[in-house]
PDB file of N, CA and C in Angstrom:
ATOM      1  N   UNK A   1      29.702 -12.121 -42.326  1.00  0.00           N
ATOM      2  CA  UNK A   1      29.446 -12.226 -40.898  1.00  0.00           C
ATOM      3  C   UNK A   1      29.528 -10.855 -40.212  1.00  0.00           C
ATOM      4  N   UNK A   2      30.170  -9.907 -40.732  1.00  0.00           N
ATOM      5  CA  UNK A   2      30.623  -8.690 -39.959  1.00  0.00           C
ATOM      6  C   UNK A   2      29.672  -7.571 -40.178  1.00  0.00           C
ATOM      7  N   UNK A   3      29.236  -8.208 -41.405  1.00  0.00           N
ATOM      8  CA  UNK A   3      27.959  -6.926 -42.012  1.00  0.00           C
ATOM      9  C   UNK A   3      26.466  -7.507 -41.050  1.00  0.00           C
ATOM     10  N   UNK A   4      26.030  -8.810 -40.611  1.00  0.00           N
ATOM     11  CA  UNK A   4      24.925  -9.180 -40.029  1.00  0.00           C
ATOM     12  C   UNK A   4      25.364  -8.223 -38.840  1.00  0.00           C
ATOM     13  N   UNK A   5      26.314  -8.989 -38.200  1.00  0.00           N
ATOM     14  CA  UNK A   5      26.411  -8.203 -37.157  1.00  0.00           C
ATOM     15  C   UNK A   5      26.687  -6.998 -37.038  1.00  0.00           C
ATOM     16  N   UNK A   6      26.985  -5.926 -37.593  1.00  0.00           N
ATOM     17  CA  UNK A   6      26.806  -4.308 -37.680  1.00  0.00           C
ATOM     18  C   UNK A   6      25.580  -4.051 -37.727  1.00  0.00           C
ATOM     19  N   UNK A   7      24.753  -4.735 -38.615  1.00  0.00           N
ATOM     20  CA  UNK A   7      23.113  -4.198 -38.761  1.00  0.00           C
ATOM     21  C   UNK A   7      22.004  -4.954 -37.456  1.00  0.00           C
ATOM     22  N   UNK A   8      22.600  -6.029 -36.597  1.00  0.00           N
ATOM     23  CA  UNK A   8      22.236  -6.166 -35.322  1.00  0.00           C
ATOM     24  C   UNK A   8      22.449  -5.093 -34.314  1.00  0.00           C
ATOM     25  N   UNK A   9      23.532  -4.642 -34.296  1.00  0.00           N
ATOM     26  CA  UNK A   9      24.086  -3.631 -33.451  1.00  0.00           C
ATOM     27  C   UNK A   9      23.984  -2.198 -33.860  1.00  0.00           C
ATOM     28  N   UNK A  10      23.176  -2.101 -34.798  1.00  0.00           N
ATOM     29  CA  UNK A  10      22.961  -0.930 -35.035  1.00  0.00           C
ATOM     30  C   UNK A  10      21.275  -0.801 -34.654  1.00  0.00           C
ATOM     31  N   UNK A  11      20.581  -2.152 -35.103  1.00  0.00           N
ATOM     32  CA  UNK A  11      19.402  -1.843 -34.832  1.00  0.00           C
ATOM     33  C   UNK A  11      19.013  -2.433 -33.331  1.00  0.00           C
ATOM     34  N   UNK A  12      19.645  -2.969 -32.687  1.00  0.00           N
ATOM     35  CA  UNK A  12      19.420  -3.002 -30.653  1.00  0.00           C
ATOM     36  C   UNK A  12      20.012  -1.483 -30.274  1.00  0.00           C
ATOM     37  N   UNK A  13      20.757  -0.677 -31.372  1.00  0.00           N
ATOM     38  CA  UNK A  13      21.142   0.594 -30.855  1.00  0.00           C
ATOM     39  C   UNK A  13      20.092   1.189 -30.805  1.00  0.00           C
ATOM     40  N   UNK A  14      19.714   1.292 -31.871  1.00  0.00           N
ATOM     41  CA  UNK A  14      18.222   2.172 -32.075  1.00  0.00           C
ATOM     42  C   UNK A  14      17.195   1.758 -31.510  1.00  0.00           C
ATOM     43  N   UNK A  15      16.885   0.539 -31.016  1.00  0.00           N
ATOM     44  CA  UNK A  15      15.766  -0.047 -30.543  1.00  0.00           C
ATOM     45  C   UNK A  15      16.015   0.471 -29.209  1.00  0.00           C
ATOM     46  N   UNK A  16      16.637   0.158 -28.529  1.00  0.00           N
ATOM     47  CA  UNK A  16      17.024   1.111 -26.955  1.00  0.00           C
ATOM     48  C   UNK A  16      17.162   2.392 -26.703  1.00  0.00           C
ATOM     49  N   UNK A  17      17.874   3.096 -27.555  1.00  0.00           N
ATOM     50  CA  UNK A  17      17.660   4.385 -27.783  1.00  0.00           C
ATOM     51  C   UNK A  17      16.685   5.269 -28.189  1.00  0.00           C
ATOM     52  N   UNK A  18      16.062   4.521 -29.269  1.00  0.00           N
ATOM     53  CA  UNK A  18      14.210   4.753 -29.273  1.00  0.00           C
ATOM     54  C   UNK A  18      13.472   5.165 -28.109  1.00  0.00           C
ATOM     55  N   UNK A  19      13.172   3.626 -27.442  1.00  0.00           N
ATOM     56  CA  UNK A  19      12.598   3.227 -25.937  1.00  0.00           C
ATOM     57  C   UNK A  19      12.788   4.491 -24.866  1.00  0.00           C
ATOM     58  N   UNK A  20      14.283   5.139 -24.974  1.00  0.00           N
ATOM     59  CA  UNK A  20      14.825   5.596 -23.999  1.00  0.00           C
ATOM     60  C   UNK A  20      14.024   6.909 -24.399  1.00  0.00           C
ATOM     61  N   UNK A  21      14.239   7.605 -25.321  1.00  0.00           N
ATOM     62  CA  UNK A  21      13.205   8.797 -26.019  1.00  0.00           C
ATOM     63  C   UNK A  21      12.341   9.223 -25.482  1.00  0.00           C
ATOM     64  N   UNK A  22      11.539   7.965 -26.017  1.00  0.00           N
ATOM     65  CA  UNK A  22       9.984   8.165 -25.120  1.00  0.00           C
ATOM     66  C   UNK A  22       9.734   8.241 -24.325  1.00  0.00           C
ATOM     67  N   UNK A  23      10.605   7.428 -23.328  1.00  0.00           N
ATOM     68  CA  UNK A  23      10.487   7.625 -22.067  1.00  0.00           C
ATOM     69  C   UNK A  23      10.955   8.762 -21.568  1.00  0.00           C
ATOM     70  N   UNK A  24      11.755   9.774 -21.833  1.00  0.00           N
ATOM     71  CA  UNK A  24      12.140  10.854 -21.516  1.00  0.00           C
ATOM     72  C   UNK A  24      11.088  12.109 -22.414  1.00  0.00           C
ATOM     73  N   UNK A  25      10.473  11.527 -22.929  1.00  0.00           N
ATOM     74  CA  UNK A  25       9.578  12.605 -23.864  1.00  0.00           C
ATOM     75  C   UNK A  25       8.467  12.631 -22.768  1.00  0.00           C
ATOM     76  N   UNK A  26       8.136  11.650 -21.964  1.00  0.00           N
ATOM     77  CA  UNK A  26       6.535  11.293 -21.359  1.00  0.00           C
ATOM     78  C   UNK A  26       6.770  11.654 -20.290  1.00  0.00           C
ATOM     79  N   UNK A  27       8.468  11.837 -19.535  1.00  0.00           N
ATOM     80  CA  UNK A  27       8.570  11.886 -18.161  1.00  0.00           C
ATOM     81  C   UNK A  27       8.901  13.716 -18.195  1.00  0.00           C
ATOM     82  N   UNK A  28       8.757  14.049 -19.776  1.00  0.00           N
ATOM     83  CA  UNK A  28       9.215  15.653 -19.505  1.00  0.00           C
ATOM     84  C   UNK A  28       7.478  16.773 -19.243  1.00  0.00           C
ATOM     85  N   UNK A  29       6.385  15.307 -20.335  1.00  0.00           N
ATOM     86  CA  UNK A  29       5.399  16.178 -20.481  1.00  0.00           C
ATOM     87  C   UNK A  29       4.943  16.064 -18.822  1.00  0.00           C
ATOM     88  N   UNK A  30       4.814  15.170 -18.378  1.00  0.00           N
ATOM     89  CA  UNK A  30       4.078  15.024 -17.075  1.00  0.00           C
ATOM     90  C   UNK A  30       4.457  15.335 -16.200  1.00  0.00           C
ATOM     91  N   UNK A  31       5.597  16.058 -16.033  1.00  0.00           N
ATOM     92  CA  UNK A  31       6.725  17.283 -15.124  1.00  0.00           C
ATOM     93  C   UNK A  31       5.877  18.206 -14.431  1.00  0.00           C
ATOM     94  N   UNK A  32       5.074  19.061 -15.822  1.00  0.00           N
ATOM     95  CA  UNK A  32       4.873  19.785 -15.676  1.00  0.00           C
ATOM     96  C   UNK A  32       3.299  20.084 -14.913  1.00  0.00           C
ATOM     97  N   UNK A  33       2.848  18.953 -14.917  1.00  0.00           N
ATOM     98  CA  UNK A  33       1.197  18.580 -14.451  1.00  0.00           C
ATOM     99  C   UNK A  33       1.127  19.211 -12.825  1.00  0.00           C
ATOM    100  N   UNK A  34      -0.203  20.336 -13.535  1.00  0.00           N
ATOM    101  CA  UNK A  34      -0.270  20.864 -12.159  1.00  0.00           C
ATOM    102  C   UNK A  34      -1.197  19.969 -11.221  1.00  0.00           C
ATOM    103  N   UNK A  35      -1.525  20.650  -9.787  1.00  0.00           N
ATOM    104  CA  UNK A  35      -1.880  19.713  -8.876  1.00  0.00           C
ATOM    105  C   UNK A  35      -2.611  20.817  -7.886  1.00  0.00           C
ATOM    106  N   UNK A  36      -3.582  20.852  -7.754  1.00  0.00           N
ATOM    107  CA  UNK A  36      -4.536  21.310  -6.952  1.00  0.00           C
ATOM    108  C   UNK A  36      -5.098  20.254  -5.200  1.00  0.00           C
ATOM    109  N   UNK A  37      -5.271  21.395  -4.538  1.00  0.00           N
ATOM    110  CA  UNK A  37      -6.040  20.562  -3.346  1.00  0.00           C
ATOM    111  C   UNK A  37      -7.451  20.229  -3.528  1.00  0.00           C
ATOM    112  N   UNK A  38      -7.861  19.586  -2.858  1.00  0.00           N
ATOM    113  CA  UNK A  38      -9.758  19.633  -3.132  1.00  0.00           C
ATOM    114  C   UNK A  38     -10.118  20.707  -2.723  1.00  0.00           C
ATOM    115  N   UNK A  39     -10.429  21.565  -1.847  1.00  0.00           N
ATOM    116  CA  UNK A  39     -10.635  22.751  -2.564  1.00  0.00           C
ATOM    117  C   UNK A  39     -10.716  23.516  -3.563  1.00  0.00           C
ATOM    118  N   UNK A  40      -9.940  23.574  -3.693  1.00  0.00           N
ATOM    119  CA  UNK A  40      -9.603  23.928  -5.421  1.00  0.00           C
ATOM    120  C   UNK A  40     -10.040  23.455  -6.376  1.00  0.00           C
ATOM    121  N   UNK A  41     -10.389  21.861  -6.037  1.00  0.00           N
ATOM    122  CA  UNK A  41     -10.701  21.240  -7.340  1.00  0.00           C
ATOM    123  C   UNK A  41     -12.295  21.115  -7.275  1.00  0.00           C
ATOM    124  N   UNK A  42     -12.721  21.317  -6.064  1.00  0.00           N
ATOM    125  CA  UNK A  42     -14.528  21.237  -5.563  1.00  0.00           C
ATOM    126  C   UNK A  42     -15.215  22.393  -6.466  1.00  0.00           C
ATOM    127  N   UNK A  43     -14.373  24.150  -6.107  1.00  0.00           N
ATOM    128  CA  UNK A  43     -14.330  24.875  -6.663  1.00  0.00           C
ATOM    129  C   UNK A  43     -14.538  24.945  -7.959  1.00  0.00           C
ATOM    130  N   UNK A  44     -13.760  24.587  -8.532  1.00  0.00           N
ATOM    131  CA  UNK A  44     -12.755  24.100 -10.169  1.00  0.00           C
ATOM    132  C   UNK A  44     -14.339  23.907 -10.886  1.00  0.00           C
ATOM    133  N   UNK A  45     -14.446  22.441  -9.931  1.00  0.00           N
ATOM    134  CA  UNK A  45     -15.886  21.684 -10.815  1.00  0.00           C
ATOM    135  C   UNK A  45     -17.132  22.484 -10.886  1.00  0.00           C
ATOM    136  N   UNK A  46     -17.207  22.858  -9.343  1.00  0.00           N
ATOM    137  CA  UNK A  46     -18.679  23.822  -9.378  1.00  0.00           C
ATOM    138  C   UNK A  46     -18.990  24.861 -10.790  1.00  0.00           C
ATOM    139  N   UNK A  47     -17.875  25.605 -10.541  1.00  0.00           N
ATOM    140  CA  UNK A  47     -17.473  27.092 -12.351  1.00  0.00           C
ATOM    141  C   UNK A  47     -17.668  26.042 -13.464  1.00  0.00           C
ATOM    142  N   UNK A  48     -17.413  24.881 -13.309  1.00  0.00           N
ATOM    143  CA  UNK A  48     -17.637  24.168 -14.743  1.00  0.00           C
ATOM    144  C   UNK A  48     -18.797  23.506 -14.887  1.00  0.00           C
ATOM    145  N   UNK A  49     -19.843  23.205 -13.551  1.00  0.00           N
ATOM    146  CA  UNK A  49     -20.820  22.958 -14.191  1.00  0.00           C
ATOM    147  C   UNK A  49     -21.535  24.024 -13.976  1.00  0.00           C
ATOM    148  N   UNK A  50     -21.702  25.176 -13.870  1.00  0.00           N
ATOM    149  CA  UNK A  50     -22.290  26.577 -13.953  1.00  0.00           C
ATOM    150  C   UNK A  50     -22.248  26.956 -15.420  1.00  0.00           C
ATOM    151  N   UNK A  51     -21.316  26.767 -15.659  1.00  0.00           N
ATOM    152  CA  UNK A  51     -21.054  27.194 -17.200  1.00  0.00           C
ATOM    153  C   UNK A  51     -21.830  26.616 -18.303  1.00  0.00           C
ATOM    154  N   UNK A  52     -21.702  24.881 -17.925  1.00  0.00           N
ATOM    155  CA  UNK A  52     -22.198  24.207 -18.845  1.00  0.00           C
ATOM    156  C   UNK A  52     -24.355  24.492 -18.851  1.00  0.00           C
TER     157      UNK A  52
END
């Protein structure tokens, strides 16, 4: 009985702690996301379809 329950509680450990990961992995990449005005971004597009 003591061994089921260690390997329950080990794996809702990891299963939450997992979860929690990612979520701190996704909330670190998208931190950093820059952010332009329209201006900037009217701009932005025009140079990119010039290019193309």
């Amino acid at each position: 009985m003591a061994v089921e329950l260690l390997v329950f509680a080990l794996f809702a450990l990891l299963s939450v702690g997992g979860t929690l990961l990612l979520y701190a992995f996704i909330q670190r990449e998208t931190d950093a996301e820059e952010t332009m005005d329209r201006r900037d971004a009217e701009r932005e597009a025009q140079e990119e379809s010039r290019r193309r």
